[in-house]
PDB file of N, CA and C in Angstrom:
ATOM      1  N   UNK A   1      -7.982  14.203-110.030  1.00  0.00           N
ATOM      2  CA  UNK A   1      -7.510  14.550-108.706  1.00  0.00           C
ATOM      3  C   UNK A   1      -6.679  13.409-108.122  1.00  0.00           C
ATOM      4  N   UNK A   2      -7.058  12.316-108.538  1.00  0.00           N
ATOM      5  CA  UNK A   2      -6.212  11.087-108.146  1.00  0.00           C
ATOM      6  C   UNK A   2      -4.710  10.867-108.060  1.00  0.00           C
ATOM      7  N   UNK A   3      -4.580  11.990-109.776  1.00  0.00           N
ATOM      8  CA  UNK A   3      -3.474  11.433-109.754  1.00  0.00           C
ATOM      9  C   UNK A   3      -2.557  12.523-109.564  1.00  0.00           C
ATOM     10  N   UNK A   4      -3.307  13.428-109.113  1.00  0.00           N
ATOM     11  CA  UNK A   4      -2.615  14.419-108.487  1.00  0.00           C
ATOM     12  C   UNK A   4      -1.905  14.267-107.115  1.00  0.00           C
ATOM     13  N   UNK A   5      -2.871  13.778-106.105  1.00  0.00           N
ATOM     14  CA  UNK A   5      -2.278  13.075-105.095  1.00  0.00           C
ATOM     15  C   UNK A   5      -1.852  12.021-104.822  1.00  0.00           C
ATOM     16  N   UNK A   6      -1.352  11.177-106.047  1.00  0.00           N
ATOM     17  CA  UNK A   6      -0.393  10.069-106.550  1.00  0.00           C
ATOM     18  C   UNK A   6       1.088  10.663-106.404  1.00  0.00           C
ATOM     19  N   UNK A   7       1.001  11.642-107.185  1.00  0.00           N
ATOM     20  CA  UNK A   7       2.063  12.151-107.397  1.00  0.00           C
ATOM     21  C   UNK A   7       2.484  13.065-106.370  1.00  0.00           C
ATOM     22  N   UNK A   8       2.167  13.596-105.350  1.00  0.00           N
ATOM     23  CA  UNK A   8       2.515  14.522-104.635  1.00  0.00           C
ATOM     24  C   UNK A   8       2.791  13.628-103.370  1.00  0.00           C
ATOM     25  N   UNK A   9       2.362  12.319-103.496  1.00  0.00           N
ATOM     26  CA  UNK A   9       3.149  11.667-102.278  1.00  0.00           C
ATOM     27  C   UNK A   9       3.988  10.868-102.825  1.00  0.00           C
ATOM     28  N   UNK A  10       4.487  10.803-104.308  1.00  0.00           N
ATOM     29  CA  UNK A  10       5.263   9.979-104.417  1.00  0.00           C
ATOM     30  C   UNK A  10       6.623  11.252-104.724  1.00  0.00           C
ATOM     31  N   UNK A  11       6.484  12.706-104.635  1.00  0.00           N
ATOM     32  CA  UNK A  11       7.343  13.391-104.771  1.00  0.00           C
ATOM     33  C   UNK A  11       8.538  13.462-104.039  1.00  0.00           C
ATOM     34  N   UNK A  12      10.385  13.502-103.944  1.00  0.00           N
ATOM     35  CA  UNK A  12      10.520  13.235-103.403  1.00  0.00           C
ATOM     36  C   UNK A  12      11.462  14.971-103.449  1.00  0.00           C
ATOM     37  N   UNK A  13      11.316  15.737-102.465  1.00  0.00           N
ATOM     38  CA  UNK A  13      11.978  16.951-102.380  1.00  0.00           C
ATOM     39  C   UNK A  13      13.189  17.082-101.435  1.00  0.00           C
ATOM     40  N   UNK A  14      13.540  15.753-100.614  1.00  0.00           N
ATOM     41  CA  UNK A  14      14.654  15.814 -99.640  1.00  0.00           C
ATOM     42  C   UNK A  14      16.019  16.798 -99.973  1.00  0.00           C
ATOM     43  N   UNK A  15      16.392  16.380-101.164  1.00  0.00           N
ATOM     44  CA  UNK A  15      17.609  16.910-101.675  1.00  0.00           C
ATOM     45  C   UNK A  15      17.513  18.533-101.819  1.00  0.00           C
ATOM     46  N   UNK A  16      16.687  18.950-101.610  1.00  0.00           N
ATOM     47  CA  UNK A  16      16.509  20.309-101.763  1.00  0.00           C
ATOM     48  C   UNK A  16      16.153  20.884-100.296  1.00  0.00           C
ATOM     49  N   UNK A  17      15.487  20.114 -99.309  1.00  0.00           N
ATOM     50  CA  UNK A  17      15.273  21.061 -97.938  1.00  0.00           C
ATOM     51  C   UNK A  17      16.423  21.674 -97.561  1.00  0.00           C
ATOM     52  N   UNK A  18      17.667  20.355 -97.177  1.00  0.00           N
ATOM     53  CA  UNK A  18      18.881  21.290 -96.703  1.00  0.00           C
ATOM     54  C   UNK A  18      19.647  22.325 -96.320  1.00  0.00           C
ATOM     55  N   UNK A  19      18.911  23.161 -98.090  1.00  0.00           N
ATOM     56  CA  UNK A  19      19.160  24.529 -98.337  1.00  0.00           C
ATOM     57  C   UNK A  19      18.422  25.446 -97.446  1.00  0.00           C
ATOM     58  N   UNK A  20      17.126  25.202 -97.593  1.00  0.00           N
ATOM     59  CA  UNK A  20      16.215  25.948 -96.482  1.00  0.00           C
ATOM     60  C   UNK A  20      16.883  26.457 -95.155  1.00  0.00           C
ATOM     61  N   UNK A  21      16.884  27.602 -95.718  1.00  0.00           N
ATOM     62  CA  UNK A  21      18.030  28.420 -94.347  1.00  0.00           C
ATOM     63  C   UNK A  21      16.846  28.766 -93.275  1.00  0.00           C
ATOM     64  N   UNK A  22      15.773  29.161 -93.352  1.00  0.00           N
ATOM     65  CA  UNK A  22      15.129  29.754 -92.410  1.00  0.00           C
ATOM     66  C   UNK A  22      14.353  29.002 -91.322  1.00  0.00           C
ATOM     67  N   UNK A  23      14.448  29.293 -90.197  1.00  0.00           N
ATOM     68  CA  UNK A  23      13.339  28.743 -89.211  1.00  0.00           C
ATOM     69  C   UNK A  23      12.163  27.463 -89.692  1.00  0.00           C
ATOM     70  N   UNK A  24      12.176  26.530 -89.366  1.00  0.00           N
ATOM     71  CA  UNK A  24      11.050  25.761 -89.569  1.00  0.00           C
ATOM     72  C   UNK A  24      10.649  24.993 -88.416  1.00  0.00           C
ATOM     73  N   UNK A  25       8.736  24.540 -88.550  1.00  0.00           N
ATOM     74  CA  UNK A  25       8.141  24.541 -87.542  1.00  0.00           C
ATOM     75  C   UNK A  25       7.639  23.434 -88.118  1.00  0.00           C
ATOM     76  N   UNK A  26       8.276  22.066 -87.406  1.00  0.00           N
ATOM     77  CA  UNK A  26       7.414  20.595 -88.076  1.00  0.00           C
ATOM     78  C   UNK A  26       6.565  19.928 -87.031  1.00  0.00           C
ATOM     79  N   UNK A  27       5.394  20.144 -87.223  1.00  0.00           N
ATOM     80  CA  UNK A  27       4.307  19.651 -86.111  1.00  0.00           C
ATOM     81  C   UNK A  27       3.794  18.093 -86.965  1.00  0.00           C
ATOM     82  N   UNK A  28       3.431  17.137 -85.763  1.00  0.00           N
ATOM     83  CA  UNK A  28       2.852  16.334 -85.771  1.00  0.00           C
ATOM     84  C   UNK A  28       1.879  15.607 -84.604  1.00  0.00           C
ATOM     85  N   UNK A  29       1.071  15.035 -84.958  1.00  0.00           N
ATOM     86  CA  UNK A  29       0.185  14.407 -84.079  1.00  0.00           C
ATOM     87  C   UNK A  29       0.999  13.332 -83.449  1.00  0.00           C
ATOM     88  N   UNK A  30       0.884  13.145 -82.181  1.00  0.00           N
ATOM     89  CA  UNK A  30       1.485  11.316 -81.656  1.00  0.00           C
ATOM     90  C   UNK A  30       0.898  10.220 -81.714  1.00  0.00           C
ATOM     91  N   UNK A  31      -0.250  10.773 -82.153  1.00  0.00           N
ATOM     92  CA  UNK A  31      -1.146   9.274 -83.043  1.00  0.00           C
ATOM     93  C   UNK A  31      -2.050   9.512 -83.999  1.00  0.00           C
ATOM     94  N   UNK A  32      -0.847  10.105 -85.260  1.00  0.00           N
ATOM     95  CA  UNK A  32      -0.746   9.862 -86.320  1.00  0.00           C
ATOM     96  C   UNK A  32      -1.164   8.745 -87.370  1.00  0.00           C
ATOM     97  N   UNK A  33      -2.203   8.381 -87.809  1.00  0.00           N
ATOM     98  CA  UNK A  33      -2.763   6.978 -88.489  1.00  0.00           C
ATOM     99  C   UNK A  33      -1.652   7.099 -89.963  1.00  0.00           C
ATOM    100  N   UNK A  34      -1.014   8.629 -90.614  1.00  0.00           N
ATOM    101  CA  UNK A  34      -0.761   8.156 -91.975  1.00  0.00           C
ATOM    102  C   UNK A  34       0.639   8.636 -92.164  1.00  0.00           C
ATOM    103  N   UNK A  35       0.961   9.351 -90.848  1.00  0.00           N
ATOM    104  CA  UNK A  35       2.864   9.461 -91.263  1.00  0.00           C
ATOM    105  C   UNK A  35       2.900   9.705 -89.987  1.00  0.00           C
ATOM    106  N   UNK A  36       4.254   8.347 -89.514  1.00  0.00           N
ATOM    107  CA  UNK A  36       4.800   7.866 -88.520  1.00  0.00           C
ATOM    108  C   UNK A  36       5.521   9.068 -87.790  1.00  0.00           C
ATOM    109  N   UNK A  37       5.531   8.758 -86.496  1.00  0.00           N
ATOM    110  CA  UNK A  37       6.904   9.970 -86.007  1.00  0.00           C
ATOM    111  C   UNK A  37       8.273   9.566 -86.322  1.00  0.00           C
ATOM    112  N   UNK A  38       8.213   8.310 -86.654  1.00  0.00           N
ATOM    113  CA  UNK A  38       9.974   7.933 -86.758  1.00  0.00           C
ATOM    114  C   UNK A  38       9.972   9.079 -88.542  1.00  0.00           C
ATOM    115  N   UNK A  39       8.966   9.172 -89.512  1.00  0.00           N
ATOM    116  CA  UNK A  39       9.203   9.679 -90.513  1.00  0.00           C
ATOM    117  C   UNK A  39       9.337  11.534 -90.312  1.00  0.00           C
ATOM    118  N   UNK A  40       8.011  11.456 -89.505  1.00  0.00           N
ATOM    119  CA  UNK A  40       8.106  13.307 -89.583  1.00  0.00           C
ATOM    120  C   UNK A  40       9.168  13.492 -88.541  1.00  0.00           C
ATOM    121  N   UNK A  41      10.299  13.023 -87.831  1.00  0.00           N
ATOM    122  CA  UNK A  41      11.447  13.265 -87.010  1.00  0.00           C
ATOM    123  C   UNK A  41      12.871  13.283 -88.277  1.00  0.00           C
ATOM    124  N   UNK A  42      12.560  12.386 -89.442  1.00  0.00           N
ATOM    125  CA  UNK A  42      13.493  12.285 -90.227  1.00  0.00           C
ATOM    126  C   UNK A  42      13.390  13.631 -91.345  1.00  0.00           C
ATOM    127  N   UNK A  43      11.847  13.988 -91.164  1.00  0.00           N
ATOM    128  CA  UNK A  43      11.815  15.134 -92.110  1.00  0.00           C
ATOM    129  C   UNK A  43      12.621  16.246 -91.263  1.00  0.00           C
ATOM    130  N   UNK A  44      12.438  16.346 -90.241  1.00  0.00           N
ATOM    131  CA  UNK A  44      12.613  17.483 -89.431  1.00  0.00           C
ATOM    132  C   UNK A  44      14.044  17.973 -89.533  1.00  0.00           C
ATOM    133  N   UNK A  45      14.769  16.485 -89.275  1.00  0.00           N
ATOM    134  CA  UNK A  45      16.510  16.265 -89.353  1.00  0.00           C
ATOM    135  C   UNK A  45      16.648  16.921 -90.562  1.00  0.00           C
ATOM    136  N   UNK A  46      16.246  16.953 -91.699  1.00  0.00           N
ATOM    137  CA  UNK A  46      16.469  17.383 -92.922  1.00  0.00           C
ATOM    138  C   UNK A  46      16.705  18.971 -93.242  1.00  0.00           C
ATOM    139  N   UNK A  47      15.950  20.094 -92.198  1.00  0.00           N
ATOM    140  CA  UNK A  47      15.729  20.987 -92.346  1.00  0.00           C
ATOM    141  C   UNK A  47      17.191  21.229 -90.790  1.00  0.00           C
ATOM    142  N   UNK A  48      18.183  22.451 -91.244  1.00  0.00           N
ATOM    143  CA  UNK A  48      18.919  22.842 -90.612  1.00  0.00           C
ATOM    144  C   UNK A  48      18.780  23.595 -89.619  1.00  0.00           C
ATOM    145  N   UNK A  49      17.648  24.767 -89.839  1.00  0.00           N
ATOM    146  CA  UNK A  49      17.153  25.138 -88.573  1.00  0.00           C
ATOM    147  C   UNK A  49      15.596  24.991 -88.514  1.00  0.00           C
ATOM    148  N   UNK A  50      15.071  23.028 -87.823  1.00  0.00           N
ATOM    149  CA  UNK A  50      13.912  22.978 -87.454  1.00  0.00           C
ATOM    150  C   UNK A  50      13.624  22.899 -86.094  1.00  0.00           C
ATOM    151  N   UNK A  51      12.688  23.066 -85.548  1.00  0.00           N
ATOM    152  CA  UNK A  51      11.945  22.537 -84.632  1.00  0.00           C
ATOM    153  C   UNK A  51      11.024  21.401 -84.845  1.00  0.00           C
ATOM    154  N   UNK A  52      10.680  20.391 -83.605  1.00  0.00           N
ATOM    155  CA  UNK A  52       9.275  19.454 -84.008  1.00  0.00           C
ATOM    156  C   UNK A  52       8.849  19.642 -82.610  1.00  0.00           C
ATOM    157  N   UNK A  53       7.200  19.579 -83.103  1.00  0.00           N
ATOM    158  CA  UNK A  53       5.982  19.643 -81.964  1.00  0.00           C
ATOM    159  C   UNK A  53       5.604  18.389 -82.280  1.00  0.00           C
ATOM    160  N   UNK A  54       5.995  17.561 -81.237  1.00  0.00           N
ATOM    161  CA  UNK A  54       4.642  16.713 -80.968  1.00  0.00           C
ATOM    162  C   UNK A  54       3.351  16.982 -80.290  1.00  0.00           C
ATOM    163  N   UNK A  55       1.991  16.932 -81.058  1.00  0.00           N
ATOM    164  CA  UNK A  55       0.951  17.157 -80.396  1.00  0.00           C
ATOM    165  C   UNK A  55      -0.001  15.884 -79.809  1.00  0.00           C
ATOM    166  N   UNK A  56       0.084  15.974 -78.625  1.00  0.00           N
ATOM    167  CA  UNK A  56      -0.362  14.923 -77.761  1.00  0.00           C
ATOM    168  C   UNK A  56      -1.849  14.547 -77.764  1.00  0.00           C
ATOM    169  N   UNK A  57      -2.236  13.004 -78.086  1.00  0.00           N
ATOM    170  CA  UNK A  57      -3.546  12.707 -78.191  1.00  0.00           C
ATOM    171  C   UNK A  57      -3.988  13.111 -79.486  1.00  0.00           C
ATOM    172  N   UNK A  58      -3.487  13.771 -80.292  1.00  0.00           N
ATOM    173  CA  UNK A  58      -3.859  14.115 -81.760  1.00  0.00           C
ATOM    174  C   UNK A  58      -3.442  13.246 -82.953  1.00  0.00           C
ATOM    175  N   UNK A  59      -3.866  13.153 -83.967  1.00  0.00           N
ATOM    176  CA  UNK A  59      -3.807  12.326 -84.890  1.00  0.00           C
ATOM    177  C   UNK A  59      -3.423  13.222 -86.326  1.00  0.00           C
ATOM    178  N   UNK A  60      -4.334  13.006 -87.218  1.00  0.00           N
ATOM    179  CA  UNK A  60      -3.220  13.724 -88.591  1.00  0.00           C
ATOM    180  C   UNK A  60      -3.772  15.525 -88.534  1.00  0.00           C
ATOM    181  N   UNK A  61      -4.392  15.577 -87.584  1.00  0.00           N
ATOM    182  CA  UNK A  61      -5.378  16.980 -87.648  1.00  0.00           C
ATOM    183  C   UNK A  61      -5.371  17.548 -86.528  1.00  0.00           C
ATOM    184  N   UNK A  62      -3.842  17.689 -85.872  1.00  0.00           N
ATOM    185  CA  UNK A  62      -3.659  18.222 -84.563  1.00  0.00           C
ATOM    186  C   UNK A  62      -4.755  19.090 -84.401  1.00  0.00           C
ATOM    187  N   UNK A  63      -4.819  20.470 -85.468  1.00  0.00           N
ATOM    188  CA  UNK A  63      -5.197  21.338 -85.160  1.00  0.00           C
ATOM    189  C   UNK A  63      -6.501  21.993 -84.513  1.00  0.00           C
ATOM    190  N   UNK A  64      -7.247  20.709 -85.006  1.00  0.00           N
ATOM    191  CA  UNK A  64      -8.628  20.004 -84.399  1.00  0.00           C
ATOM    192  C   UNK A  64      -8.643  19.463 -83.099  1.00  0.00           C
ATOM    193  N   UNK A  65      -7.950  19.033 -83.318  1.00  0.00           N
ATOM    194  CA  UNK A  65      -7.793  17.584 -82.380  1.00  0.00           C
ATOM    195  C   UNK A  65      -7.223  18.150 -80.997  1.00  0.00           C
ATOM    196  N   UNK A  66      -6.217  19.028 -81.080  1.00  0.00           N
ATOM    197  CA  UNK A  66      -5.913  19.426 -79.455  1.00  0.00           C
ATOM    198  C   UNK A  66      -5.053  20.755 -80.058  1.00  0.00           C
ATOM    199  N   UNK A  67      -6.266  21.835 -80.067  1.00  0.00           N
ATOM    200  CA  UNK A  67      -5.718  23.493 -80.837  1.00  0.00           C
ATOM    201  C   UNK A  67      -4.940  24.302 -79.398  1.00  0.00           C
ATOM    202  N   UNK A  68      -5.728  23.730 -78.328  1.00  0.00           N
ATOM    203  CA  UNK A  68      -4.149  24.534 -77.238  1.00  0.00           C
ATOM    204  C   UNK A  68      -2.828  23.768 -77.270  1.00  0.00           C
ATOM    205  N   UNK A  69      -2.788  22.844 -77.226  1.00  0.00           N
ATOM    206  CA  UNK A  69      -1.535  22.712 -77.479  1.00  0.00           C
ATOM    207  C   UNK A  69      -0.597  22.882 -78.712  1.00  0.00           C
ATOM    208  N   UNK A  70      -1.689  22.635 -79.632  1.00  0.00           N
ATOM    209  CA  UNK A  70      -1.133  23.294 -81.249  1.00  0.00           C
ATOM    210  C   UNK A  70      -0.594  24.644 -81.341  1.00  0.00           C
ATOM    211  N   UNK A  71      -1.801  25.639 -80.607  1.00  0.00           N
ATOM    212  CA  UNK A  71      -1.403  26.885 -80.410  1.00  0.00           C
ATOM    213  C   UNK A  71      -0.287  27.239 -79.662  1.00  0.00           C
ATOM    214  N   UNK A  72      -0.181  26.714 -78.364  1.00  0.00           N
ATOM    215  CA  UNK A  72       0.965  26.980 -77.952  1.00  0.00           C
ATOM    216  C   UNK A  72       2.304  26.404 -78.555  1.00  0.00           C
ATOM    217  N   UNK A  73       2.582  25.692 -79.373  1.00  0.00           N
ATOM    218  CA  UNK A  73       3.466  25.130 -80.433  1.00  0.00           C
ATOM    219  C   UNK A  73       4.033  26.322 -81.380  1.00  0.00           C
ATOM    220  N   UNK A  74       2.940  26.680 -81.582  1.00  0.00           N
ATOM    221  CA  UNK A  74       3.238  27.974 -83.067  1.00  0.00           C
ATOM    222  C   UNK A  74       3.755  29.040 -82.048  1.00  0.00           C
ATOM    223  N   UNK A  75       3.156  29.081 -80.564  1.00  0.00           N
ATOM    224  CA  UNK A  75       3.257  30.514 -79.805  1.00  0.00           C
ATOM    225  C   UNK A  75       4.620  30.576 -80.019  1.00  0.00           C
ATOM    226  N   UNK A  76       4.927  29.543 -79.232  1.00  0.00           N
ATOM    227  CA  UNK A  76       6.839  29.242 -78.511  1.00  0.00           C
ATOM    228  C   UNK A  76       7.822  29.188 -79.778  1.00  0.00           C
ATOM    229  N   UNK A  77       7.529  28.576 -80.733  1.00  0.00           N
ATOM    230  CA  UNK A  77       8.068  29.000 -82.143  1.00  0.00           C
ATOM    231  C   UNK A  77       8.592  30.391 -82.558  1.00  0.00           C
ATOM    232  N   UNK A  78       7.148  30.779 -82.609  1.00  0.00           N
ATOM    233  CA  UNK A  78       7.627  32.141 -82.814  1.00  0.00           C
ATOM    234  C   UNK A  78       7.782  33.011 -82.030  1.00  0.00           C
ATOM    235  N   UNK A  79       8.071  32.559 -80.648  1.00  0.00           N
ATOM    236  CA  UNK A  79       8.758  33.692 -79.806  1.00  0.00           C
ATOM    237  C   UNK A  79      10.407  33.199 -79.499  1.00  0.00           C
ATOM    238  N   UNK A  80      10.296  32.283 -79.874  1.00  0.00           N
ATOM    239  CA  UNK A  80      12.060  31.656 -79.838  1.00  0.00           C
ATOM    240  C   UNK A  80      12.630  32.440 -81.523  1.00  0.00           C
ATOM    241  N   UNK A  81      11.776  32.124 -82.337  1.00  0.00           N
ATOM    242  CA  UNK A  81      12.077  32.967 -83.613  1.00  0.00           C
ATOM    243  C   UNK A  81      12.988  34.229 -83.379  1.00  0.00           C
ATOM    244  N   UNK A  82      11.338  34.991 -83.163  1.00  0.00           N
ATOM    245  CA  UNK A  82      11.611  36.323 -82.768  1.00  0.00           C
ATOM    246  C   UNK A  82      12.929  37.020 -82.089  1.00  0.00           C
ATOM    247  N   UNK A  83      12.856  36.421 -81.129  1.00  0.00           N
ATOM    248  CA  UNK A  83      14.427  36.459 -80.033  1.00  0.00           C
ATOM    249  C   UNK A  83      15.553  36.146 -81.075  1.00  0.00           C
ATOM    250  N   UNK A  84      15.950  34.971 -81.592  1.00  0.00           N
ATOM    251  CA  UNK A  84      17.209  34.773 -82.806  1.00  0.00           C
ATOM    252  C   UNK A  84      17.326  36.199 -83.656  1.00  0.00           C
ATOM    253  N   UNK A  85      15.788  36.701 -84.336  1.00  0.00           N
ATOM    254  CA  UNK A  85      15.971  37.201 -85.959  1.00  0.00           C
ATOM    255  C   UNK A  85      16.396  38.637 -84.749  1.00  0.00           C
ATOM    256  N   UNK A  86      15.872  38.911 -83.247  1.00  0.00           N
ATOM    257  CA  UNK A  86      16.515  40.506 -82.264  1.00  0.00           C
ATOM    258  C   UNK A  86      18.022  39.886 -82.416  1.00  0.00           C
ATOM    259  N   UNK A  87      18.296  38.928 -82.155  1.00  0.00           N
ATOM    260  CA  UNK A  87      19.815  39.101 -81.551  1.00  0.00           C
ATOM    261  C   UNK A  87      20.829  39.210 -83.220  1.00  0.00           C
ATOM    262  N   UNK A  88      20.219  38.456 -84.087  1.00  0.00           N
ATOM    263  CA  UNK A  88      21.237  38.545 -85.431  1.00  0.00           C
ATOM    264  C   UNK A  88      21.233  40.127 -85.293  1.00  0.00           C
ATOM    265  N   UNK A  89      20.105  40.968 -85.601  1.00  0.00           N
ATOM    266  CA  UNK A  89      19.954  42.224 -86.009  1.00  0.00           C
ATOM    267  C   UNK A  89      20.716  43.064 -85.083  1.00  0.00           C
ATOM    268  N   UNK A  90      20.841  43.234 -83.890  1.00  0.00           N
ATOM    269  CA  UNK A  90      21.753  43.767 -82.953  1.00  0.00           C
ATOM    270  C   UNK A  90      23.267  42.965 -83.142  1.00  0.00           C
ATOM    271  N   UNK A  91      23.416  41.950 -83.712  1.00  0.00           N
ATOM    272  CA  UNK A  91      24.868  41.469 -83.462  1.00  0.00           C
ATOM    273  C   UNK A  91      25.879  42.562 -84.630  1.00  0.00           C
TER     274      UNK A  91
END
């Protein structure tokens, strides 16, 4: 198992997000102990159409750690989604 998660953080997939045409939703904690916001802001840049949640007072386990504001993260996501994928389909 070790070296499974050796390798999966030493993977490096940048060159390929780019492509990722669809909606993405990059959440992070603002006190984060194991990946910085200056890093998950650079992942985010990577993806063409992302969003980022910072979740406040949370650490690597927002979802625990502060689930209303997590929740409302995913809500607003996907109601900003939603609205884009109505208006392509009517355009």
């Amino acid at each position: 198992m070790g070296v499974y998660f050796r390798d999966l953080a030493n993977m490096d997939l940048s060159h390929i997000i780019p492509s990722i045409q669809c909606p993405v939703l990059v959440m992070c904690g603002n006190r984060d102990p194991y990946v910085s916001l200056e890093r998950t802001k650079e992942l985010s840049d990577l993806f063409p159409n992302s969003s980022l949640a910072l979740i406040d007072g949370s650490g690597h386990m927002p979802m625990f750690e502060n689930w209303p504001q997590y929740q409302s993260a995913i809500e607003s996501f996907m109601a900003r989604v939603g609205q884009s994928n109505a208006q392509v389909a009517h355009a």
